[in-house]
Protein backbone atom coordinates (compact mmCIF):
# COMPACT_ATOMS: atom_id res chain seq x y z
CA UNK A 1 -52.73 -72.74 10.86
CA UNK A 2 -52.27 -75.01 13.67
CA UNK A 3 -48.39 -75.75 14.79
CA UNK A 4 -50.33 -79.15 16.94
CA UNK A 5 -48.43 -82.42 15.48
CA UNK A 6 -50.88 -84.51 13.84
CA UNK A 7 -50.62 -88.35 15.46
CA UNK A 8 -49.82 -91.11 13.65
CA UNK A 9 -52.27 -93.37 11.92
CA UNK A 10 -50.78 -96.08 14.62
CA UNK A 11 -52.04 -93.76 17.27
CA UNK A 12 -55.54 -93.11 15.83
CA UNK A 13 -55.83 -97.38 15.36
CA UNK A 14 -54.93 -97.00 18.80
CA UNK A 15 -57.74 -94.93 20.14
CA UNK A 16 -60.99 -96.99 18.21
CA UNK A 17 -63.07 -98.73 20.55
CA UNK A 18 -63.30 -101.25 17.59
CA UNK A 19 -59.69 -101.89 17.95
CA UNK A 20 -60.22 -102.26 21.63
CA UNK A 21 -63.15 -105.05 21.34
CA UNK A 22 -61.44 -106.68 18.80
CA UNK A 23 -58.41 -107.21 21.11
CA UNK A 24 -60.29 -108.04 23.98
CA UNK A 25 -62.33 -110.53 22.35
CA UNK A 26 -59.05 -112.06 20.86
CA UNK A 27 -57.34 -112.62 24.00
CA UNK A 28 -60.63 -114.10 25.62
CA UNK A 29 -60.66 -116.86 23.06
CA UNK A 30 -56.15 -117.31 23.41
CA UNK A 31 -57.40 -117.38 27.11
CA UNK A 32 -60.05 -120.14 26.53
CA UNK A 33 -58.13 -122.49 24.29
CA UNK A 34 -55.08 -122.33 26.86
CA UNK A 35 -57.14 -123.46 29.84
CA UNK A 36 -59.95 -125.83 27.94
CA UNK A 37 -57.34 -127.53 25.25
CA UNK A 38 -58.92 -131.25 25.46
CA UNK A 39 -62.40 -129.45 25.16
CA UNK A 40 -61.82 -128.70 21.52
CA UNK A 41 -60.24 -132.21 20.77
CA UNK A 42 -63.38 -134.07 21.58
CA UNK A 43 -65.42 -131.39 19.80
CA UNK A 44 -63.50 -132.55 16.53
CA UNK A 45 -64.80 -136.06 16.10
CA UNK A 46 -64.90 -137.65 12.42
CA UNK A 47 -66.83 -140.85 13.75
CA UNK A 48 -70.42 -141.68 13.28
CA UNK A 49 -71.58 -144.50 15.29
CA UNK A 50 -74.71 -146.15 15.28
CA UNK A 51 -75.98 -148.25 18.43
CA UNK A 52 -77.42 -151.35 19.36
CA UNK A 53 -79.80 -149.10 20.88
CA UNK A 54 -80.25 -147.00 17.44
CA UNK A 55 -80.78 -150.28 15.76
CA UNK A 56 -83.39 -151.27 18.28
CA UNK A 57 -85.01 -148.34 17.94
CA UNK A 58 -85.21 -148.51 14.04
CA UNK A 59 -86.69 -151.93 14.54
CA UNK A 60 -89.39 -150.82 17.28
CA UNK A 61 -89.89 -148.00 14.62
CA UNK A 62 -90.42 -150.30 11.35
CA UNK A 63 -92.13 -153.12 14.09
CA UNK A 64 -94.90 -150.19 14.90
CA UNK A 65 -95.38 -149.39 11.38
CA UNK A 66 -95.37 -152.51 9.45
CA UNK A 67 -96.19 -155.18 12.34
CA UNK A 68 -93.46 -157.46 11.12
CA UNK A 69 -89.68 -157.14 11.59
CA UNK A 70 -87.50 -155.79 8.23
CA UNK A 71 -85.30 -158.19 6.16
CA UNK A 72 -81.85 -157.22 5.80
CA UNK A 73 -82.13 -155.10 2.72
CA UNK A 74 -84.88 -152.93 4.35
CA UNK A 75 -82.73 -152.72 7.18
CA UNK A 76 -79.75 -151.39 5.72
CA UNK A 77 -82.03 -148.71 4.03
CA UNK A 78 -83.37 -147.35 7.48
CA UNK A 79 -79.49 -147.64 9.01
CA UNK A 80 -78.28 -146.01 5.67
CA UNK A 81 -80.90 -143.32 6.26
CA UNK A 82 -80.14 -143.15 9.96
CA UNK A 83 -76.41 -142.38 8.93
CA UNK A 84 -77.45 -140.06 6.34
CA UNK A 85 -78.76 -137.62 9.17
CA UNK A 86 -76.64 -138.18 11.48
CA UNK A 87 -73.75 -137.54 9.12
CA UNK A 88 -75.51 -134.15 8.34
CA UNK A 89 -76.46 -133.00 11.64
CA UNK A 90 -73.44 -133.48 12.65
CA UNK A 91 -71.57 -131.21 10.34
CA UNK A 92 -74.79 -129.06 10.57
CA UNK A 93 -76.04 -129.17 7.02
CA UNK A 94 -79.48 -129.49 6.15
CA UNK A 95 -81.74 -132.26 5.51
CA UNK A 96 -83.00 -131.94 2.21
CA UNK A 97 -85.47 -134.81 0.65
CA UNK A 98 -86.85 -135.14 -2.68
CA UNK A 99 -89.09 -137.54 -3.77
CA UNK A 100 -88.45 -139.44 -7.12
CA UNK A 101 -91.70 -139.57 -9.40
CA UNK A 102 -91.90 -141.74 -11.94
CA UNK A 103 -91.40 -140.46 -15.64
């Protein structure tokens, strides 16, 4: 039998390269935060905002389309819809449609 001391389970953690990327890749993201703090503030933004320019643009859109400007209901269906995506790409889930057919 061998008389060699077995090392601890501590010391064989110790040794995994696993262990070793794991740690490394820790303290490059502790690193990151510490030196970019107000980059991951403005990252987390709850706001949707539509602009005078997205509004124009939904006009120009419907204008090219229908060749007459929307009344207000039709244009708080293509804002509505424009908020819709928006509000989905921006917590990155997907669009999903489905058309209603009637009975």
């Amino acid at each position: 039998m061998s008389d060699a001391p077995h090392p601890s389970s501590l010391q064989r953690w110790l040794r995994e390269p696993l262990v070793h990327f794991l740690v490394a890749g820790l303290a490059l993201f502790v690193v990151y935060r510490a030196l970019n703090p107000t980059l991951a503030a403005q990252q987390i933004s709850h706001r949707i905002e539509l602009t005078e320019d997205d509004l124009r643009q939904l006009d120009v859109g419907w204008m090219a389309q229908w060749q007459r400007h929307q009344m207000a209901e039709e244009m708080r269906g293509l804002v509505d819809n424009k908020f819709v995506r928006r509000f989905c790409t921006a917590r990155r889930w997907p669009l999903v449609w489905t058309r209603k057919t009637p009975s």
